[in-house]
Protein backbone atom coordinates (compact mmCIF):
# COMPACT_ATOMS: atom_id res chain seq x y z
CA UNK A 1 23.01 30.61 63.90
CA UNK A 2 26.50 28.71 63.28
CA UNK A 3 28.24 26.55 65.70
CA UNK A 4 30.88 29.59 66.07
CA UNK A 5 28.79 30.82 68.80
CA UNK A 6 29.46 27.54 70.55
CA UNK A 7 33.01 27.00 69.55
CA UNK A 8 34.53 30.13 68.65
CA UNK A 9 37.02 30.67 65.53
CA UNK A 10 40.44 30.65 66.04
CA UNK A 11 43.65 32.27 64.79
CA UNK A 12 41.95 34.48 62.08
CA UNK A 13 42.72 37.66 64.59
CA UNK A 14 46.61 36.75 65.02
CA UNK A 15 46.82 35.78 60.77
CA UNK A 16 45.05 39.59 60.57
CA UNK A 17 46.86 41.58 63.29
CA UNK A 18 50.57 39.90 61.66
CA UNK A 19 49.52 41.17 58.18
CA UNK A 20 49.10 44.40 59.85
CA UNK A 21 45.76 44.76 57.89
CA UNK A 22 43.39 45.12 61.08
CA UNK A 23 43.98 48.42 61.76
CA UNK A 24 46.01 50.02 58.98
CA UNK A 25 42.48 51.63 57.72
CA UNK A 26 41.56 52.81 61.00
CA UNK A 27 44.97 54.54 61.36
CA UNK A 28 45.28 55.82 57.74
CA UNK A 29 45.12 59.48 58.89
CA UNK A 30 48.16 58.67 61.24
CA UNK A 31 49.92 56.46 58.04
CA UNK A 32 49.30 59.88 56.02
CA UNK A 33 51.18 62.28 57.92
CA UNK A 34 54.24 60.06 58.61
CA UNK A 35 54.15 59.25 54.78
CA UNK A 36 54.19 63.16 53.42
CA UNK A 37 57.01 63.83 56.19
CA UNK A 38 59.14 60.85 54.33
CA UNK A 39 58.81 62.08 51.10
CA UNK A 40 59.91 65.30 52.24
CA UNK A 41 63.11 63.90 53.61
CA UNK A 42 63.68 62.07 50.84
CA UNK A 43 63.47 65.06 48.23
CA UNK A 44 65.81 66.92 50.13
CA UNK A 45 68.39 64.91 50.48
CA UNK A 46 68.37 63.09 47.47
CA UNK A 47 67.89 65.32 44.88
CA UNK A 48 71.48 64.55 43.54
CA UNK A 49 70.33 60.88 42.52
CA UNK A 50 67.87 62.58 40.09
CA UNK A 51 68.66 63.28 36.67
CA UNK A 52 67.78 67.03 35.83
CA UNK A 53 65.02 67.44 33.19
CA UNK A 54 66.93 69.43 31.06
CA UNK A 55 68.97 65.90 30.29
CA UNK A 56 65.99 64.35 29.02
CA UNK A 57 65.62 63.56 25.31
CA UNK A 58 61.97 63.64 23.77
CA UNK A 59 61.47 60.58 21.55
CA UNK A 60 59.52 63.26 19.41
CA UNK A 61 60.52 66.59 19.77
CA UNK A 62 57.37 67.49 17.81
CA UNK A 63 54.59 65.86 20.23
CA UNK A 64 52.17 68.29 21.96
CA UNK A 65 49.51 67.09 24.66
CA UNK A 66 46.38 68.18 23.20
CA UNK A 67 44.53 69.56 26.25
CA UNK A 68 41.35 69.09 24.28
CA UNK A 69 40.92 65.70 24.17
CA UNK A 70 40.80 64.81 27.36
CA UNK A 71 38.31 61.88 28.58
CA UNK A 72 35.04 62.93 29.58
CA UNK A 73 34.33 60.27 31.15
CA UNK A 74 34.60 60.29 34.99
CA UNK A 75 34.38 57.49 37.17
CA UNK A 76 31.29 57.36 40.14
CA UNK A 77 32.36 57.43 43.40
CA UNK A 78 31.82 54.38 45.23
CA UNK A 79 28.81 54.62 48.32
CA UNK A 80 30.43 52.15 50.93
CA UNK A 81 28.39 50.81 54.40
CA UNK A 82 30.96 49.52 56.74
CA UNK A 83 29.94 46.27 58.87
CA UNK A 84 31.98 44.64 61.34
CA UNK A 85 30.92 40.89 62.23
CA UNK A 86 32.65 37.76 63.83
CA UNK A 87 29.67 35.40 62.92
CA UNK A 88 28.91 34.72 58.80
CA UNK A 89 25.21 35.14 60.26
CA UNK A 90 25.56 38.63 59.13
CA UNK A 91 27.01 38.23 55.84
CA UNK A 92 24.18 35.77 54.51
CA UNK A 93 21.51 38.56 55.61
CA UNK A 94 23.75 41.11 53.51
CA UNK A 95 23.94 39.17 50.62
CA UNK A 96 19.78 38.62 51.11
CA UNK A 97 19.49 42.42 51.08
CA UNK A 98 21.37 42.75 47.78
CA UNK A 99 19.49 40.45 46.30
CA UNK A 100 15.84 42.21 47.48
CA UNK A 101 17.41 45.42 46.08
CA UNK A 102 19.45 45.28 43.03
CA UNK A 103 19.80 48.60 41.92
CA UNK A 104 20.91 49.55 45.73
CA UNK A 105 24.23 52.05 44.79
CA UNK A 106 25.83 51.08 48.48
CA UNK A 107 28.65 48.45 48.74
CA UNK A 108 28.45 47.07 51.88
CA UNK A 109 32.00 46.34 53.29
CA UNK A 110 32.54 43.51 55.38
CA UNK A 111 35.21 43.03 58.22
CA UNK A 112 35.12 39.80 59.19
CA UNK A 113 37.28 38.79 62.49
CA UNK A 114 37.16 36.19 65.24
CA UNK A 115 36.49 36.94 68.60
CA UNK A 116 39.33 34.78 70.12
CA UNK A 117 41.62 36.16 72.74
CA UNK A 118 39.48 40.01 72.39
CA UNK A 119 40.53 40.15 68.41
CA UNK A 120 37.21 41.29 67.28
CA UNK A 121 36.78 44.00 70.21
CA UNK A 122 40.52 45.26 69.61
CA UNK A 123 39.53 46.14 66.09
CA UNK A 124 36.41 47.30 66.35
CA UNK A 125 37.39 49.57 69.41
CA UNK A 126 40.39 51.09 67.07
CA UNK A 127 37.78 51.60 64.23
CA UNK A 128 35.15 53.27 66.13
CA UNK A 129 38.19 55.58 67.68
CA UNK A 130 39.39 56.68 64.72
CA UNK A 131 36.28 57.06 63.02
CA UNK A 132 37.29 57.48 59.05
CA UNK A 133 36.11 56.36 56.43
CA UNK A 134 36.85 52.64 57.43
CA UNK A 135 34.89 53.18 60.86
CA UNK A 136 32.18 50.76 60.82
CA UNK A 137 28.19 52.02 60.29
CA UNK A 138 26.95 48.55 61.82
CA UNK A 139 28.46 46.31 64.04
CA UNK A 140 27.71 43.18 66.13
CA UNK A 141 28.18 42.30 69.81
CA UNK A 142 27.75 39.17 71.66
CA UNK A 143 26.53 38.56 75.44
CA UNK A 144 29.59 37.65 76.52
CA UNK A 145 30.93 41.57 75.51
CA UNK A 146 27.92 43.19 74.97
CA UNK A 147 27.87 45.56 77.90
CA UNK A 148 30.96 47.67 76.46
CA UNK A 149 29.56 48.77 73.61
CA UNK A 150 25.69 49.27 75.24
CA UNK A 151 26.38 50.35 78.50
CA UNK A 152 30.22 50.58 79.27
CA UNK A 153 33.45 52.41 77.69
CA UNK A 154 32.33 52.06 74.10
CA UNK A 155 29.16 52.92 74.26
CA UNK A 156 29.62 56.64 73.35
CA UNK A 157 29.72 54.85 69.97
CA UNK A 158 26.47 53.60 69.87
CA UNK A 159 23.90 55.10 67.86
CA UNK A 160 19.89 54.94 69.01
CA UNK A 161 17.81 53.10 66.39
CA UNK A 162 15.40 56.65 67.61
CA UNK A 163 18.12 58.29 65.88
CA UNK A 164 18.29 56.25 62.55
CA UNK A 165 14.51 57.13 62.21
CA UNK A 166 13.46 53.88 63.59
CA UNK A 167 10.20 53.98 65.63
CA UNK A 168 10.97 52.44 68.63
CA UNK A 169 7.78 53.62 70.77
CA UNK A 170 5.73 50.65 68.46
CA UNK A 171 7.29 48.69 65.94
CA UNK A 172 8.63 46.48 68.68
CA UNK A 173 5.65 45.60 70.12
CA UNK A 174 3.68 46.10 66.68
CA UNK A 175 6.32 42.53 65.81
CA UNK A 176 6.01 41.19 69.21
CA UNK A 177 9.86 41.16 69.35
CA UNK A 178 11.43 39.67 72.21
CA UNK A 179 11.22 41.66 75.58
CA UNK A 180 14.97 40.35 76.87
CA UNK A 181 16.72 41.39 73.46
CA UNK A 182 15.30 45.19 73.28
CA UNK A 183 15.58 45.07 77.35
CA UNK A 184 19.38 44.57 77.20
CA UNK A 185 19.90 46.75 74.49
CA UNK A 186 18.56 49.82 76.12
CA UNK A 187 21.83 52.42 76.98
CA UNK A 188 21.01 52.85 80.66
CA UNK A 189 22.48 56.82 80.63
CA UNK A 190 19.66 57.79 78.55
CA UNK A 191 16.70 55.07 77.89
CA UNK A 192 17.27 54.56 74.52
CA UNK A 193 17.50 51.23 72.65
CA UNK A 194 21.00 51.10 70.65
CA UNK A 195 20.81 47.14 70.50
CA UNK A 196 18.35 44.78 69.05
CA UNK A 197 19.00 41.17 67.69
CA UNK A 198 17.88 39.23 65.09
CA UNK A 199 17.67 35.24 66.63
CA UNK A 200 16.33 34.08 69.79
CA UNK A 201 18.39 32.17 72.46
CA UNK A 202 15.67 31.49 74.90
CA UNK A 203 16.20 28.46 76.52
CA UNK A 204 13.41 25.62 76.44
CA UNK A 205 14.13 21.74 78.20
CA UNK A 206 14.27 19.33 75.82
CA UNK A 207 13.30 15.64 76.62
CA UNK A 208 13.40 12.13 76.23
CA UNK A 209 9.90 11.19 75.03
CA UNK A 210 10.41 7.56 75.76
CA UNK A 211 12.07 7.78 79.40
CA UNK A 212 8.85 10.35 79.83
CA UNK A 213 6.37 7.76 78.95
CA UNK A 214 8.08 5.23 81.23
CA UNK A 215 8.53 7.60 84.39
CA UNK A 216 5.56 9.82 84.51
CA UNK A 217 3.32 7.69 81.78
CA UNK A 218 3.13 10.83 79.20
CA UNK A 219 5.22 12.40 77.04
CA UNK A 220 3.08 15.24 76.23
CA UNK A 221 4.74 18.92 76.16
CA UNK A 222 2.31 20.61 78.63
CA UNK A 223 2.29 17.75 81.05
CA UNK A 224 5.53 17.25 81.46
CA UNK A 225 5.66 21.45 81.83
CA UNK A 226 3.74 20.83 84.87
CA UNK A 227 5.41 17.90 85.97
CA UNK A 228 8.47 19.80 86.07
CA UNK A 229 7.41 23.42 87.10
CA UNK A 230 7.29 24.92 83.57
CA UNK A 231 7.43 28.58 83.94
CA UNK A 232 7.30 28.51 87.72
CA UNK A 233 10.55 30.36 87.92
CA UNK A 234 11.58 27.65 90.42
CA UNK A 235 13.81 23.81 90.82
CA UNK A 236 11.48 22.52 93.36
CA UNK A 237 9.24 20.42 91.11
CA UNK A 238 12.25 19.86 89.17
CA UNK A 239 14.15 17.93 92.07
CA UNK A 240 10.73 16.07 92.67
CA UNK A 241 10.82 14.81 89.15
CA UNK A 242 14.69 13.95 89.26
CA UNK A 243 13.81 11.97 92.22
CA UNK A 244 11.10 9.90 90.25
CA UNK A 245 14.21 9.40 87.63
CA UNK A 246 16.78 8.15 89.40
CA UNK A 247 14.16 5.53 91.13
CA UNK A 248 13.83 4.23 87.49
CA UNK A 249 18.00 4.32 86.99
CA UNK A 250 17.83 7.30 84.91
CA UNK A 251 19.42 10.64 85.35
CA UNK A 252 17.70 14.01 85.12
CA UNK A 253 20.69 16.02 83.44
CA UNK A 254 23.93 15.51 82.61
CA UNK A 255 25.61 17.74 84.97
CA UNK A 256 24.96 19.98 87.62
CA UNK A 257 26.18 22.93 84.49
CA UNK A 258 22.90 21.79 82.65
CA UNK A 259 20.67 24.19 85.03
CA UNK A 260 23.72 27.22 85.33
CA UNK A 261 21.85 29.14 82.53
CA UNK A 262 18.35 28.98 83.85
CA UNK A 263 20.25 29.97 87.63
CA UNK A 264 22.37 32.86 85.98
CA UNK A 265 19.32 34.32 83.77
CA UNK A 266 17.34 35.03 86.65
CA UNK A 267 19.90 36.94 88.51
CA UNK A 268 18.65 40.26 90.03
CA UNK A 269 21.99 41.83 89.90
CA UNK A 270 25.10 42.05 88.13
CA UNK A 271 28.85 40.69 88.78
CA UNK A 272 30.34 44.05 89.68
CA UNK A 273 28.48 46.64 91.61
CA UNK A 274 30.07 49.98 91.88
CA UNK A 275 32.82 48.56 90.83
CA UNK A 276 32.94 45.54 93.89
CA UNK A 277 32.83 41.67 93.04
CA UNK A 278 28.94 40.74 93.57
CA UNK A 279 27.25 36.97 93.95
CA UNK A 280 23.68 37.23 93.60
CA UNK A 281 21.42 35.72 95.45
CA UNK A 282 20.31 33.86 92.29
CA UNK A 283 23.59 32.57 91.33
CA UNK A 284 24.67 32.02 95.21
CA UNK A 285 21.68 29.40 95.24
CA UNK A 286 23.93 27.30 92.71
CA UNK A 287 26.01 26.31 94.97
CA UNK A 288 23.17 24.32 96.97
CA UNK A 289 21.85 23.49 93.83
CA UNK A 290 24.76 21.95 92.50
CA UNK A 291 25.43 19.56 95.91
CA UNK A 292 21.69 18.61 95.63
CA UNK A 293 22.17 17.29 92.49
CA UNK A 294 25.48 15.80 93.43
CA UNK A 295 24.64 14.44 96.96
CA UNK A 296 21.04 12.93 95.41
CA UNK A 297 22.90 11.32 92.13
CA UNK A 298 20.44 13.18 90.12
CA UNK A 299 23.15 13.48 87.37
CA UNK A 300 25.62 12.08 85.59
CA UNK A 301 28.02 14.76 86.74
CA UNK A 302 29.44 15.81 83.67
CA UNK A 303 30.34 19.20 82.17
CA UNK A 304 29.50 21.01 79.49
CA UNK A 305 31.19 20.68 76.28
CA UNK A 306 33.26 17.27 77.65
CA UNK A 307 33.17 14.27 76.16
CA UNK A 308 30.31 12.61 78.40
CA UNK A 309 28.18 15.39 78.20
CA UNK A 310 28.25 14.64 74.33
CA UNK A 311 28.53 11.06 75.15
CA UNK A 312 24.89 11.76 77.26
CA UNK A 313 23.08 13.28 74.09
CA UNK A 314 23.22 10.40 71.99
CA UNK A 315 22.18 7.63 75.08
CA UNK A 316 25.47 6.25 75.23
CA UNK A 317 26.77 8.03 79.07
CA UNK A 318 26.66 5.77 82.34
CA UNK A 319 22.86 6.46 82.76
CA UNK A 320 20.26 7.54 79.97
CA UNK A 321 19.69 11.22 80.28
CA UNK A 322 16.19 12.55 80.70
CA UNK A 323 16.78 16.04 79.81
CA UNK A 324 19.23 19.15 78.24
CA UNK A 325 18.11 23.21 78.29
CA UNK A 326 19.23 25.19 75.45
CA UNK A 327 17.87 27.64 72.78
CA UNK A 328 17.13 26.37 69.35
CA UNK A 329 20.83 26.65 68.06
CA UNK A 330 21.50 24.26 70.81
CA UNK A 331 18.66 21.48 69.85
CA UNK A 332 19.28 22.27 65.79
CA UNK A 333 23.77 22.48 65.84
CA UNK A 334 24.13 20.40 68.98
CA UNK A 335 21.88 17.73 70.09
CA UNK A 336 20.82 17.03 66.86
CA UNK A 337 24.46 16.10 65.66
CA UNK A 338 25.41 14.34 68.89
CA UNK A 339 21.97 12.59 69.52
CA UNK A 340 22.88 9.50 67.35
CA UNK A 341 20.49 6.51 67.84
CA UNK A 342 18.27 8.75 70.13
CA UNK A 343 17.07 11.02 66.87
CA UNK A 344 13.52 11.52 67.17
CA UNK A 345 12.96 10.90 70.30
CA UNK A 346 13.30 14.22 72.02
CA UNK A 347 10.33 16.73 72.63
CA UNK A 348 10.68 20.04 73.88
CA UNK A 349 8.65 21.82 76.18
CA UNK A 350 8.99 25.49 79.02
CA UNK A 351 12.27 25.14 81.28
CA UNK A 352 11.22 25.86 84.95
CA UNK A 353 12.99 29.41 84.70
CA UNK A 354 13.10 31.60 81.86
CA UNK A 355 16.62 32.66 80.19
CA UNK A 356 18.50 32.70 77.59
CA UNK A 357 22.11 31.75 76.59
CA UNK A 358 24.42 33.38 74.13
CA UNK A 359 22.88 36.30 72.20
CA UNK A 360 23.81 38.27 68.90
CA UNK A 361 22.72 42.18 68.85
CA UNK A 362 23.00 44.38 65.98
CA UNK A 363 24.27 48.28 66.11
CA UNK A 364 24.17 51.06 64.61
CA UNK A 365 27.01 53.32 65.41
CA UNK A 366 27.30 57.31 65.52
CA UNK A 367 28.87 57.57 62.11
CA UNK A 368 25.79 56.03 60.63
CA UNK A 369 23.72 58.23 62.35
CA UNK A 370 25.99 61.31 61.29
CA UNK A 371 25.91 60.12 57.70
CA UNK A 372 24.37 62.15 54.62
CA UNK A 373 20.88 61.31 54.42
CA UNK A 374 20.93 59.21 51.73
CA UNK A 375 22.93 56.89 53.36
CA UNK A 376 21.32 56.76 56.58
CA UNK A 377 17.98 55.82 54.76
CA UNK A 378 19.93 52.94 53.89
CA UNK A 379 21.15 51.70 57.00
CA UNK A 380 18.13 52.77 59.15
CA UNK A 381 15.75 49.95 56.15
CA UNK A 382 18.57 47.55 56.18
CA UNK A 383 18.06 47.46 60.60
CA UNK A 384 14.48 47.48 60.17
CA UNK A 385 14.31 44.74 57.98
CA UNK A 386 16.50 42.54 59.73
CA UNK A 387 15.32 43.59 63.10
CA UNK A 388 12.13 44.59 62.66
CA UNK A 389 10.30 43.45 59.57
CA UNK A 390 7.24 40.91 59.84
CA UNK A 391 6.79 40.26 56.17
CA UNK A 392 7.97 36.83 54.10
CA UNK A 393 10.15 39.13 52.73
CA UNK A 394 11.79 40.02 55.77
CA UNK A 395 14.98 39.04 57.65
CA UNK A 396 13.16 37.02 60.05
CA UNK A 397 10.85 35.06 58.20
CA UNK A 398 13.50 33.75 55.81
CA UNK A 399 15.85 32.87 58.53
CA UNK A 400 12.69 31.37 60.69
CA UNK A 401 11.55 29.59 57.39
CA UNK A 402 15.03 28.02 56.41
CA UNK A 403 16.15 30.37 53.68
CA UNK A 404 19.12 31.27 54.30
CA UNK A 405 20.84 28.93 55.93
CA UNK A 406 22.39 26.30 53.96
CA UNK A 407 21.56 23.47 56.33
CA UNK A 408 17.98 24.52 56.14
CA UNK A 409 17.93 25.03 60.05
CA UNK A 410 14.59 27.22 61.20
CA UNK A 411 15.71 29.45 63.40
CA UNK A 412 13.89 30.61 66.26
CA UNK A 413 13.65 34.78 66.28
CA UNK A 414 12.48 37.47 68.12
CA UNK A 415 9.72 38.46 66.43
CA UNK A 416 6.44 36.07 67.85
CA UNK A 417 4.13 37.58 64.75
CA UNK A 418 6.94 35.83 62.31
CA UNK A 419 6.86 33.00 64.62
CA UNK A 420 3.09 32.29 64.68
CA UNK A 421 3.03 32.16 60.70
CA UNK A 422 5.27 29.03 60.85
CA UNK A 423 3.66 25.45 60.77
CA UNK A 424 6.32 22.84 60.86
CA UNK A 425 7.08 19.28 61.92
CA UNK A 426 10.37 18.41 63.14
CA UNK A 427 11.43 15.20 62.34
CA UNK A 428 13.82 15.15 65.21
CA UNK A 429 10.99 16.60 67.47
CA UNK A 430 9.32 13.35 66.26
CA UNK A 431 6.66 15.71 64.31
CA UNK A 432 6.44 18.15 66.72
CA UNK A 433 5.91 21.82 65.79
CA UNK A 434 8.78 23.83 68.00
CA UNK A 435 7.98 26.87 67.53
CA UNK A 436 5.09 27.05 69.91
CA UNK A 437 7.92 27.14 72.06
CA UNK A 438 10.35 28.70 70.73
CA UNK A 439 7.19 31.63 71.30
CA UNK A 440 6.33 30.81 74.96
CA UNK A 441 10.12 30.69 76.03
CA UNK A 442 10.94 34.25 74.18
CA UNK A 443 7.82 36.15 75.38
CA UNK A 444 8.30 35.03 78.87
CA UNK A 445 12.12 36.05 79.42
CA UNK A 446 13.15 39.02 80.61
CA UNK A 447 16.88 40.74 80.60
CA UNK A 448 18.83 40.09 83.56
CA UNK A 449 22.08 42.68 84.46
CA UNK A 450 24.70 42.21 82.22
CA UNK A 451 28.35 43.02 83.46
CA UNK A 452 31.78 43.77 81.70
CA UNK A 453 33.31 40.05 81.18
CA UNK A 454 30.29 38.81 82.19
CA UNK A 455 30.78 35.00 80.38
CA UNK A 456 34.47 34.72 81.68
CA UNK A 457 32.86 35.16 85.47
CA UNK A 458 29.89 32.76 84.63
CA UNK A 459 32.61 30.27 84.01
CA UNK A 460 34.97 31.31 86.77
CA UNK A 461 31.74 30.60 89.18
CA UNK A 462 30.82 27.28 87.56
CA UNK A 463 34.24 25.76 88.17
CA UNK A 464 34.01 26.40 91.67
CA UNK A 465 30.49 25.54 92.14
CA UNK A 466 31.58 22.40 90.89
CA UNK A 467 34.18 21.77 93.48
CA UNK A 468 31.92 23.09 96.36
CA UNK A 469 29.35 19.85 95.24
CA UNK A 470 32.00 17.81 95.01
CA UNK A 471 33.20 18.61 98.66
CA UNK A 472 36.46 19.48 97.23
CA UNK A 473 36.03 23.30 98.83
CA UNK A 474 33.76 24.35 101.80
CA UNK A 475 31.24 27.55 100.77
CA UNK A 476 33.57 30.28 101.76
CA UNK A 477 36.51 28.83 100.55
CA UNK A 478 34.79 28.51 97.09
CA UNK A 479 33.50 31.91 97.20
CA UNK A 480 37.07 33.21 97.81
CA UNK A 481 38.39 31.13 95.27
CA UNK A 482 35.96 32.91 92.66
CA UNK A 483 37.07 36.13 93.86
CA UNK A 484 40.71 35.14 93.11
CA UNK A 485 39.88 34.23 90.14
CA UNK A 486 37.66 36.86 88.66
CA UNK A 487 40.26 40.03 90.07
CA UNK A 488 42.13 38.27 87.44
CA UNK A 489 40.17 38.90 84.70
């Protein structure tokens, strides 16, 4: 996965929408009529301005058009698959399929837009509306949208991978795929799966092997699980643990933001509930979780994405760090580049509550299902192998093996048979093989309720979470802050 998933492209939308390219193909029926009523006008009211034919000199009065030699030869009609993306994920597993399957007779089409300020949704909501032959077959969503186009307004759109052909009642468990990412793609209205993805963003901790050693005299992966209440689905032994840290001068996280994803992915139910503001229980509890950490200095108090939180990776924040949670696009893209003189030094091992942060789901929409069978058959193999497909010729493998990524990153994906092939020692991991956990933390998370604008709330929450632990805000003042907030977005 890229590091636009963490930092998001800008501008590309605006350069697009300015052009007036985005949606001139979705509106081309519209651009048709207007154009044929034009001409019209303009042949009947300027018909003086053209010179009669009877004017017109031949250069060879004794030229005929000989009707019989015409050219045979006619042109094939191009076969086009539409795909809209906003992550070049999805263009480097196209260009993989051409490559398996040269004499394929489909063009696949790429619209490529950013997902700043709503750009991608804007255009992919017009092209799914209009539905010509520029409306896309496949499309993407993220987690931070996702909900519109599974389970919200756009999700008339969707087509079920049932109804590309796909069988859904086994390959999924037949590839040992991922419960969350086929559990948030099922369409509510009717049980069907319309979603599936193609990484894995369960989160795992990662650690400081060193500070482990010194603190709890073993760095080992399934020690320090216990240590720290791998898999309980609970902070208690966690806060035990931070305790033993800070007696040693080191801090457990960075900031109290560190632990929002595991809080967040265990939530029971969604932001808005019959259409009313809702707070979890789950996600109320970080607001006593975030003044633990604060009141018992078990942190460094940063934020995410600031400079000391970056500063904290690489050992160089106003403690030493014990510990970060993140999927593997966080430990390859971030911590990896930020970790400087701690490289090597960082195991990974089960967070104390399973989640997972930032997902990419693939689509199939209704116009792909509606298609002529040949094409279909296309889409439906190109789904299943990127989704679905357990061979070393599959999507999966190549992207889990390195392949097709130019950095050579393994990614972690949803399929655990594809996952258990893979022996590898991460030099960064200080030869430890992630992908045993990269397994553990994707079998072992579950879906939790997503929620139209569900990331912009998360964030919403966080900020006042933050000034709740900092004593800035009492509960209920923080709580009606948030409120104010998210009616605003």
């Amino acid at each position: 996965m890229k590091i636009e998933y963490i930092k998001k492209h800008a501008a590309l939308f605006l350069a697009i929408v300015m052009s007036g390219t985005v949606f001139a193909g979705c509106q081309k029926k519209e651009a048709e009529k207007e154009l044929s009523v034009r001409h019209k006008e303009i042949t009947e009211t300027e018909d003086d301005r053209l010179t009669p034919p009877e004017t017109l000199e031949d250069e060879d009065d004794d030229w005929e058009e000989d009707e019989d030699e015409e050219d045979d030869y006619v042109e094939p009609e191009k076969k086009y698959i539409n795909v809209f993306t906003y992550t070049d994920d999805v263009n480097y597993m196209v260009q993989e399929y051409k490559k398996l399957h040269p004499d394929l007779e489909y063009e696949f089409m790429m619209t490529n837009i950013a997902t700043d300020n709503g750009g991608y949704q804007q255009a992919l909501d017009a092209c799914l509306y209009y539905g010509d032959e520029d409306a896309p077959d496949i499309f993407v969503v993220g987690s931070d949208f996702a909900w519109d186009y599974i389970n919200g307004e756009q999700s008339d759109y969707a087509a079920s991978y049932d109804e590309m052909g796909i069988d859904m009642q086994n390959k999924p468990y037949d590839a040992k795929i991922a419960p969350y990412t086929y559990e948030t793609g099922t369409r509510l209205s009717d049980g069907q799966v319309v979603a599936l993805s193609y990484m894995d963003s369960s989160c795992f901790m990662i650690y400081r092997a060193d500070i482990a050693m010194e603190v709890f005299g073993t760095d080992d992966p399934e020690e320090i699980s216990d240590i720290f209440g791998g898999n309980s689905g609970s902070l208690d032994k966690f806060f035990e643990a931070a305790e033993k840290l800070k007696s040693k001068g080191y801090a457990a996280i960075s900031g109290p933001d560190d632990l929002w994803y595991l809080v967040n992915g265990s939530t029971s139910s969604s932001w808005l509930v019959d259409g009313e503001f809702n707070i979890s229980k789950e996600r109320d509890s970080f607001f006593d979780i975030s003044k633990t950490i604060a009141d018992n200095d078990y942190s460094n108090m940063n934020n995410m994405w600031n400079s000391g939180w970056y500063d904290d990776m690489g050992g160089k924040g106003d403690r030493q760090v014990f510990a970060f949670f993140g999927p593997q696009w966080f430990l390859d893209y971030m911590l990896t580049e930020y970790s400087h003189d701690t490289y090597g030094n960082w195991r990974i091992t089960d967070a104390p509550i399973n989640s997972y942060e930032y997902q990419t789901w693939i689509m199939p929409s209704i116009y792909a299902s509606e298609a002529d069978p040949e094409k279909k058959d296309v889409i439906k193999d190109f789904l299943e192998w990127v989704t679905l497909d357990t061979s070393e010729t599959g999507y999966q493998y190549l992207a889990a093996t390195g392949s097709l990524d130019s950095s050579g990153s393994m990614m972690s994906v949803p399929s655990a048979v594809v996952m258990e092939k893979i022996d590898y020692e991460s030099d960064f991991l200080g030869g430890q093989n992630p992908f045993e956990y990269y397994i553990s933390s994707s079998q072992d998370t579950h879906a939790y309720p997503l929620s139209k604008n569900d990331d912009k709330y998360g964030s919403a929450f966080m900020q006042v979470a933050e000034q709740y632990a900092e004593g800035e805000l009492d509960r209920d003042q923080s709580i009606e802050q948030f409120l104010e907030m998210a009616s605003g977005i």
